[in-house]
Protein backbone atom coordinates (compact mmCIF):
# COMPACT_ATOMS: atom_id res chain seq x y z
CA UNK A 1 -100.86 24.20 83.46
CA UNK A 2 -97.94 25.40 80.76
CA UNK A 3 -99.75 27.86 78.70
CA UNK A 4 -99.36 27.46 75.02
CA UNK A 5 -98.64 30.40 73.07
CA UNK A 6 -97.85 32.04 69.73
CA UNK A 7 -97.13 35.18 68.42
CA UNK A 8 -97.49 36.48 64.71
CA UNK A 9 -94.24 36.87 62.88
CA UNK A 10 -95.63 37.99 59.20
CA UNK A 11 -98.70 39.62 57.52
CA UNK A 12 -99.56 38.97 54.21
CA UNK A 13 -102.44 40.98 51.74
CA UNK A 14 -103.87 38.87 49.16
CA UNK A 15 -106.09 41.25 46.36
CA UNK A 16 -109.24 40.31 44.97
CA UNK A 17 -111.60 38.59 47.23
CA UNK A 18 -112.18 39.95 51.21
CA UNK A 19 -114.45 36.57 52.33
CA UNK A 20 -111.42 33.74 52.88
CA UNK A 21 -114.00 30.80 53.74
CA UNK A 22 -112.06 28.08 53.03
CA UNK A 23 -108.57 26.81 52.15
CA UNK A 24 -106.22 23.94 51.41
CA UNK A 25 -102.34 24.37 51.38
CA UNK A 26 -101.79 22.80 48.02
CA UNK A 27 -97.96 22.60 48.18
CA UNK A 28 -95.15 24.27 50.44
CA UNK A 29 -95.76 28.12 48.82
CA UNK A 30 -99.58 27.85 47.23
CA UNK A 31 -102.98 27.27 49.19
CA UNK A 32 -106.21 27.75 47.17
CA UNK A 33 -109.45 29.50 48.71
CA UNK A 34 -113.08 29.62 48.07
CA UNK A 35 -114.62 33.02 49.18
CA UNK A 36 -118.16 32.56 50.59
CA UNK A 37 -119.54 35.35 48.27
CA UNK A 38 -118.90 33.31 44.27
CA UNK A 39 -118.68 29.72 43.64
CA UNK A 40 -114.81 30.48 42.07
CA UNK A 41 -111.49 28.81 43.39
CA UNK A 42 -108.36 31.11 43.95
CA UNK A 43 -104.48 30.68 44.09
CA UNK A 44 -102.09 32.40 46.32
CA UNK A 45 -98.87 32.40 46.88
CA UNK A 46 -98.45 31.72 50.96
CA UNK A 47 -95.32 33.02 51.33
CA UNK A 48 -95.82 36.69 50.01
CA UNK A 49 -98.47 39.20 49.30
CA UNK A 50 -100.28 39.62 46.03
CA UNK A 51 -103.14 38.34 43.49
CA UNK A 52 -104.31 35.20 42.72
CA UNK A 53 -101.93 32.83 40.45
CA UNK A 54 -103.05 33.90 37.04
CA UNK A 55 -104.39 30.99 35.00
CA UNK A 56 -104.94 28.55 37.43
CA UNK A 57 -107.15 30.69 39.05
CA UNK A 58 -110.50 32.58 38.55
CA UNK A 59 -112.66 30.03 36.70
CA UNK A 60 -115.55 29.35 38.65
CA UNK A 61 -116.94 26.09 39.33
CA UNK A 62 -121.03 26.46 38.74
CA UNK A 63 -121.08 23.26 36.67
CA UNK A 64 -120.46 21.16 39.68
CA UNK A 65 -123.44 22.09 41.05
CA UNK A 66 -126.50 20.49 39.23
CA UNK A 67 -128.97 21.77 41.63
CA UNK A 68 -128.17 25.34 41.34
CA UNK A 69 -129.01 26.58 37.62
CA UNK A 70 -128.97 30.10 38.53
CA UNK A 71 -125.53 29.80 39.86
CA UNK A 72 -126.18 31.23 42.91
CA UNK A 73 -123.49 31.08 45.60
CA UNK A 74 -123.30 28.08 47.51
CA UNK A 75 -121.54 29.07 50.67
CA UNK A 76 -118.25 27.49 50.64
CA UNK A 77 -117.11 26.91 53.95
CA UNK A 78 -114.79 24.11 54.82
CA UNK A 79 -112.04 21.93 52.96
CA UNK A 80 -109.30 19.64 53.19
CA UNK A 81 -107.08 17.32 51.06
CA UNK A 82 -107.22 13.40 51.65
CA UNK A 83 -104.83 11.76 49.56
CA UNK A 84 -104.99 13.64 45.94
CA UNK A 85 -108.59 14.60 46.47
CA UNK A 86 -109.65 18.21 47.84
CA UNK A 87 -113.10 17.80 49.36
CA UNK A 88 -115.29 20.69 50.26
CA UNK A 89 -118.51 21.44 52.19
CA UNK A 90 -121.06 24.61 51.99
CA UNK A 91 -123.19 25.54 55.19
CA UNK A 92 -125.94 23.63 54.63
CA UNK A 93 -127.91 26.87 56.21
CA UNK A 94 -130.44 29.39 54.66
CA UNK A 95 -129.28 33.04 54.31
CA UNK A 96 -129.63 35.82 56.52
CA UNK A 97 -133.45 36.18 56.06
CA UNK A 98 -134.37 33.01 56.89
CA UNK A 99 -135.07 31.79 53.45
CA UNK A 100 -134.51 28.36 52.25
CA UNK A 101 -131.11 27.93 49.56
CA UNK A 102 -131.32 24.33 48.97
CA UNK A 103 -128.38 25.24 46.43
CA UNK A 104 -125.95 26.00 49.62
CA UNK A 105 -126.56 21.92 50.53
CA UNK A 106 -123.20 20.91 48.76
CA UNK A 107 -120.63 18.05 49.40
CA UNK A 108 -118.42 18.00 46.98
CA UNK A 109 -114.44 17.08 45.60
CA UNK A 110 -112.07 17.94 42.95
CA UNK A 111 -108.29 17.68 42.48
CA UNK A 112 -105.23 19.16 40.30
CA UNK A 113 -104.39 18.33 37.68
CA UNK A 114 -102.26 19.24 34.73
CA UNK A 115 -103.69 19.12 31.07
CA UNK A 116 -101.13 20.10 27.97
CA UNK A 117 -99.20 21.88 30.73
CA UNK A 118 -101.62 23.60 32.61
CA UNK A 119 -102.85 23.27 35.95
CA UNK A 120 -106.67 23.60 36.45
CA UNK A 121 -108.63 22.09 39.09
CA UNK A 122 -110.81 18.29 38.07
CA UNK A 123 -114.02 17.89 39.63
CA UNK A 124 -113.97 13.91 41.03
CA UNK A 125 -117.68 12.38 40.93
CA UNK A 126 -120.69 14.44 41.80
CA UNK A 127 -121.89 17.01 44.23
CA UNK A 128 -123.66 15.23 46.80
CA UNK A 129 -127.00 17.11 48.27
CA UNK A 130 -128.52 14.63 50.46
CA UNK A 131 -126.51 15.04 53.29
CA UNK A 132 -128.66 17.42 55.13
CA UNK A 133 -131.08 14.45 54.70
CA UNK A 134 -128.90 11.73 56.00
CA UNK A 135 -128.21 13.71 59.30
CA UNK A 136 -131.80 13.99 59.93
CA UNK A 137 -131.96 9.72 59.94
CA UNK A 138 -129.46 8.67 62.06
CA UNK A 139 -131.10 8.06 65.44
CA UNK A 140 -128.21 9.03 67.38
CA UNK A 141 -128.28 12.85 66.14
CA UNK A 142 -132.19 13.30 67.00
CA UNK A 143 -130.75 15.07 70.31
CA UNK A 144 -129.66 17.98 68.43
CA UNK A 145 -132.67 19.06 66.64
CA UNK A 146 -131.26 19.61 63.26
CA UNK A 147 -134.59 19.92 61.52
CA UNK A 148 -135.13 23.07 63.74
CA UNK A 149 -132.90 24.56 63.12
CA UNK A 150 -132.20 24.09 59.46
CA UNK A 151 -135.46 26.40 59.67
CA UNK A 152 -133.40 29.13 61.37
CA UNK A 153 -131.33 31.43 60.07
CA UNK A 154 -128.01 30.36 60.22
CA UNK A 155 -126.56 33.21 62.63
CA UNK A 156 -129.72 32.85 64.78
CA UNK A 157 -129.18 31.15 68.25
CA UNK A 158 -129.90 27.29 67.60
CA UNK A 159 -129.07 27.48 63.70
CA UNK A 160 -128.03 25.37 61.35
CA UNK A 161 -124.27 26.37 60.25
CA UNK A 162 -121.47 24.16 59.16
CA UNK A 163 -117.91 25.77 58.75
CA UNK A 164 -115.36 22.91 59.41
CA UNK A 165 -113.82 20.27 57.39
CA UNK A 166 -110.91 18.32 58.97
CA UNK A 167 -109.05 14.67 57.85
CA UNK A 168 -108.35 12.14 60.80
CA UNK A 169 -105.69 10.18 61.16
CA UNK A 170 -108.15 7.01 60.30
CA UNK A 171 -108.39 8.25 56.77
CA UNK A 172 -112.13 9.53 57.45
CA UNK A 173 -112.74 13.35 57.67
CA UNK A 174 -114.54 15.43 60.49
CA UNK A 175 -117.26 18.14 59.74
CA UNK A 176 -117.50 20.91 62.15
CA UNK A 177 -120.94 22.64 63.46
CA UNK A 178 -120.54 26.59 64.06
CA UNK A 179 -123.96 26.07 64.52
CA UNK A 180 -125.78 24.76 66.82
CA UNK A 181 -123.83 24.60 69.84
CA UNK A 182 -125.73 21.92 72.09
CA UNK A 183 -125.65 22.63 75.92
CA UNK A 184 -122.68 25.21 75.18
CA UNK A 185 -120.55 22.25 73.53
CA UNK A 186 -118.86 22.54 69.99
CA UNK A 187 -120.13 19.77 67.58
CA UNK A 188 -118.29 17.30 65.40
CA UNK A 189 -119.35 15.03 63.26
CA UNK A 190 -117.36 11.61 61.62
CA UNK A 191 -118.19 10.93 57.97
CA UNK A 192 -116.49 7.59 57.07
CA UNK A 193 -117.45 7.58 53.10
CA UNK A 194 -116.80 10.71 51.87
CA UNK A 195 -115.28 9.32 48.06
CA UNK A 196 -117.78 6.23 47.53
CA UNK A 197 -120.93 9.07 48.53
CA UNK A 198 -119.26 10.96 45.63
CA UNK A 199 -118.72 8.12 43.18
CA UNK A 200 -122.22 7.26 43.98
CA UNK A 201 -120.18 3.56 44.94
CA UNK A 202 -123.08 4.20 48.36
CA UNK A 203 -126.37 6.06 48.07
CA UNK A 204 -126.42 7.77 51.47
CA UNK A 205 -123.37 9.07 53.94
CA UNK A 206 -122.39 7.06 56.60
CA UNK A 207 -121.38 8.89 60.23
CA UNK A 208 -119.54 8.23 63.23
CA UNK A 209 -120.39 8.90 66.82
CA UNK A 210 -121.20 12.68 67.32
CA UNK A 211 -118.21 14.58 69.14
CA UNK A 212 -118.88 17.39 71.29
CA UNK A 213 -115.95 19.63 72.61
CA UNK A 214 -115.93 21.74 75.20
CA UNK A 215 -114.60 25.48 73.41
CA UNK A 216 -116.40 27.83 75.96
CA UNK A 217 -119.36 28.17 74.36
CA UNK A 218 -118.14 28.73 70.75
CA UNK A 219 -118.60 26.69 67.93
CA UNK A 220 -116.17 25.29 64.89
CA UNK A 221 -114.93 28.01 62.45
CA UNK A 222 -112.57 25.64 61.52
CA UNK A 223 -110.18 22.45 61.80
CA UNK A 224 -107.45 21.07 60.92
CA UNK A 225 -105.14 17.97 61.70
CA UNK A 226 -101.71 18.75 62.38
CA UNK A 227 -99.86 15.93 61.19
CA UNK A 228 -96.47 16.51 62.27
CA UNK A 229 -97.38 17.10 65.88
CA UNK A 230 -100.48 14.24 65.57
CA UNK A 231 -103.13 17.13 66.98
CA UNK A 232 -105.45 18.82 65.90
CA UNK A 233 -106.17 23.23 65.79
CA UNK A 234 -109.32 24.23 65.56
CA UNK A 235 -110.60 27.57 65.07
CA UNK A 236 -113.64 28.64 67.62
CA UNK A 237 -115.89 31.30 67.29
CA UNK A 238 -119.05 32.79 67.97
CA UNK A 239 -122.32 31.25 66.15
CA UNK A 240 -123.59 35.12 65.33
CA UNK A 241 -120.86 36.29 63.43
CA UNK A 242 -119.19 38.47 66.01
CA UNK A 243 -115.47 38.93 66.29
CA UNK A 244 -115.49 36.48 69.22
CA UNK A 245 -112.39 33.75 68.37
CA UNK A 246 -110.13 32.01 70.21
CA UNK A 247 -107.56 28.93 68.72
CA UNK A 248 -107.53 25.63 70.39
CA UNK A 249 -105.56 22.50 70.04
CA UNK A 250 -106.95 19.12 70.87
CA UNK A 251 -105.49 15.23 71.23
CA UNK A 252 -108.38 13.95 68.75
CA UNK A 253 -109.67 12.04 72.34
CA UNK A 254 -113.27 12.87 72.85
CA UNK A 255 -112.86 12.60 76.46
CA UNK A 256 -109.47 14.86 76.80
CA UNK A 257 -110.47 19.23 76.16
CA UNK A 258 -108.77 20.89 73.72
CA UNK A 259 -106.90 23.50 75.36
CA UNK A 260 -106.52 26.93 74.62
CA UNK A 261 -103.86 28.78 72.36
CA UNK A 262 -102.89 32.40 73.24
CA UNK A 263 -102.01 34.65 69.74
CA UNK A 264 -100.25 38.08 70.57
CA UNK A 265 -99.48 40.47 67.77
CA UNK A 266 -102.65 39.92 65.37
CA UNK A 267 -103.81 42.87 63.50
CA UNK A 268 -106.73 44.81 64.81
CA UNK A 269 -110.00 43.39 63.02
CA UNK A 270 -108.13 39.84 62.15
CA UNK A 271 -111.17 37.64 62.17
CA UNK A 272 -109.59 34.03 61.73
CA UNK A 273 -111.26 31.90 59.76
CA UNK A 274 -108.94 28.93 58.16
CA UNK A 275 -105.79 27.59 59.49
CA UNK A 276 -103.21 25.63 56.90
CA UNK A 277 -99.90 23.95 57.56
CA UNK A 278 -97.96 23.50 54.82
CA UNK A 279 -94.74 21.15 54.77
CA UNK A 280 -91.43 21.73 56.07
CA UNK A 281 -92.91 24.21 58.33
CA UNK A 282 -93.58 22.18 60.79
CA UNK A 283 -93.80 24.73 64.32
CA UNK A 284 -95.52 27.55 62.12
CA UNK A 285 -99.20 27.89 61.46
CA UNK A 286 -100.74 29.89 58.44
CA UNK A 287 -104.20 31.71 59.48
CA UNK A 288 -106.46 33.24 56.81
CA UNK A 289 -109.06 36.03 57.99
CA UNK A 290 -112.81 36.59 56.95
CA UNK A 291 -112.57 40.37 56.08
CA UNK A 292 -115.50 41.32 53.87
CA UNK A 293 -117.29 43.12 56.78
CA UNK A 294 -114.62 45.18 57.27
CA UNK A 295 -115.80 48.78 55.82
CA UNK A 296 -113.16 49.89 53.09
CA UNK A 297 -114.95 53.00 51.51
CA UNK A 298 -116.69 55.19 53.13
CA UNK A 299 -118.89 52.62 55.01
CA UNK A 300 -118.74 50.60 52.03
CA UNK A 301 -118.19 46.78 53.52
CA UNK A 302 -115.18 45.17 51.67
CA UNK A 303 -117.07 41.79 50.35
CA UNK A 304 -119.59 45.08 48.94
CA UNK A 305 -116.89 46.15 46.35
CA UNK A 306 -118.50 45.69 43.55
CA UNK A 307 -114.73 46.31 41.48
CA UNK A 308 -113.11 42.92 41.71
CA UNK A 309 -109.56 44.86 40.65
CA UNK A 310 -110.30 47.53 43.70
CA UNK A 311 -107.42 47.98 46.12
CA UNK A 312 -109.13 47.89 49.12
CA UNK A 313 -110.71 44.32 47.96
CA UNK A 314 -108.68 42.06 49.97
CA UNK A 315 -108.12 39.63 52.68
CA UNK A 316 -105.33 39.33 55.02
CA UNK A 317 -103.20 36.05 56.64
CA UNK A 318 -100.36 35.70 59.12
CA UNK A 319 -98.04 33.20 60.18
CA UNK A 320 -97.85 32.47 63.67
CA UNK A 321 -94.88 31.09 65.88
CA UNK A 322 -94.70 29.63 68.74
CA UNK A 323 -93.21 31.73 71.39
CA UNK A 324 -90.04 30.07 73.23
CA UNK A 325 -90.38 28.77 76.59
């Protein structure tokens, strides 16, 4: 079998956040990210390094969230655009002790928009917290024992961790389990109503078959549909938040495996966690990494900067190409 391969071609450092969660390329030189650490809604420049675009940028989004008074993180993890709406999704998991955050059970959508000449970000609807709730009643996902392990911690073997977000080419977007990983197999999950759930136009979410992918024993970090080349790339890695990754692409057929992408050249510590394509690009691939474990000062873990302006509070991406044959 041809192997497919890539190798990095540029590095970029974005300043002031380390945790890059989740992202959407918003046009050909901007993506916006959510860092996993604040409920606030960057913009960067994808072409060079730098801060955040200044005014559209840095206003955080706690009145989205009815459920969460205290403004407490919710846990951003995936997102995607559909059309003119940017939907995201938190991990639906507790935190690292085991406690219960019913504040980090968050579907929710917003869009651009430009008021008396500014851009600032619209939220569409409502924040829909049920869906934890509407996994748990559909028969066909009773295999998986979601209930379990919504009790676990989310890095703990069996978990409950979601980190993926993807659109199909059916108009219908795909959410993606780091956590659990049933008999060693990756799990994806259909959701067909993602606007009417958050126009409140249908009062629970409605899912498709569950998809299970075969990724070596790694779970979904994240996903994305490639439209150009009608496939998808997912990013796999490890459900206990080791540095174990590798980058797949698959067909979108549940019974064809993704196969495996080989990426030479990435900097030491790159810990993908979000890949973007962007158009008129159409044979390079943008990956963002999750650097706030990365110790900065003296020990001092980067997402523990407590100095949003610090130097050393950043978060890297490359571009990747695909090496000739």
């Amino acid at each position: 079998m041809k192997r497919i391969r890539f190798s990095v071609d540029k590095e970029l450092i974005h300043q002031g956040i380390c945790d890059a969660s989740a992202a959407i390329a918003l046009d050909e030189r901007h993506f916006v990210v959510a860092n996993d650490e604040d409920n606030i809604l960057k913009v960067y420049r994808s072409d060079e390094s730098g801060g955040p675009i200044p005014g559209i940028s840095g206003k955080d989004i706690n009145d989205y969230f009815d459920n969460n008074p205290k403004k407490r993180e919710v846990d951003i993890e995936g997102a995607v655009q559909l059309g003119e709406i940017l939907y995201w999704i938190t991990s639906h998991g507790r935190n690292k002790d085991g406690e219960s955050k019913p504040e980090r059970h968050q579907f929710f959508a917003n869009k651009l928009v430009t008021d008396d000449g500014e851009k600032r970000f619209k939220q569409v609807g409502h924040a829909y917290t049920q869906l934890f709730e509407d996994l748990l009643k559909d028969e066909r996902l009773k295999p998986y024992q979601l209930e379990a392990a919504e009790k676990l911690p989310p890095k703990a073997k069996g978990g409950l961790n979601i980190e993926g977000l993807a659109v199909t080419p059916h108009h219908e977007l795909l959410i993606g389990f780091r956590n659990p990983i049933p008999g060693g197999k990756a799990l994806l999950l259909p959701l067909t109503n993602p606007q009417a759930l958050l126009e409140k136009k249908q009062a629970h979410a409605i899912f498709g078959a569950p998809i299970e992918l075969d990724l070596n024993g790694l779970g979904i970090r994240s996903i994305e549909y490639w439209a150009e080349k009608k496939r998808f790339i997912l990013i796999a890695g490890a459900y206990d938040g080791s540095d174990q990754f590798s980058l797949y692409q698959w067909s979108g057929q549940e019974k064809e495996n993704p196969e495996r992408i080989e990426v030479t050249g990435l900097p030491d510590h790159f810990r993908p966690e979000s890949v973007l394509f962007y158009p008129h690009r159409d044979n390079r691939l943008h990956l963002l990494s999750d650097d706030g474990s990365i110790e900065r000062i003296e020990g001092t873990p980067c997402k523990d900067i407590e100095d949003k302006d610090h130097p050393q509070k950043y978060f890297r991406s490359v571009w990747i190409s695909p090496d000739e044959a």
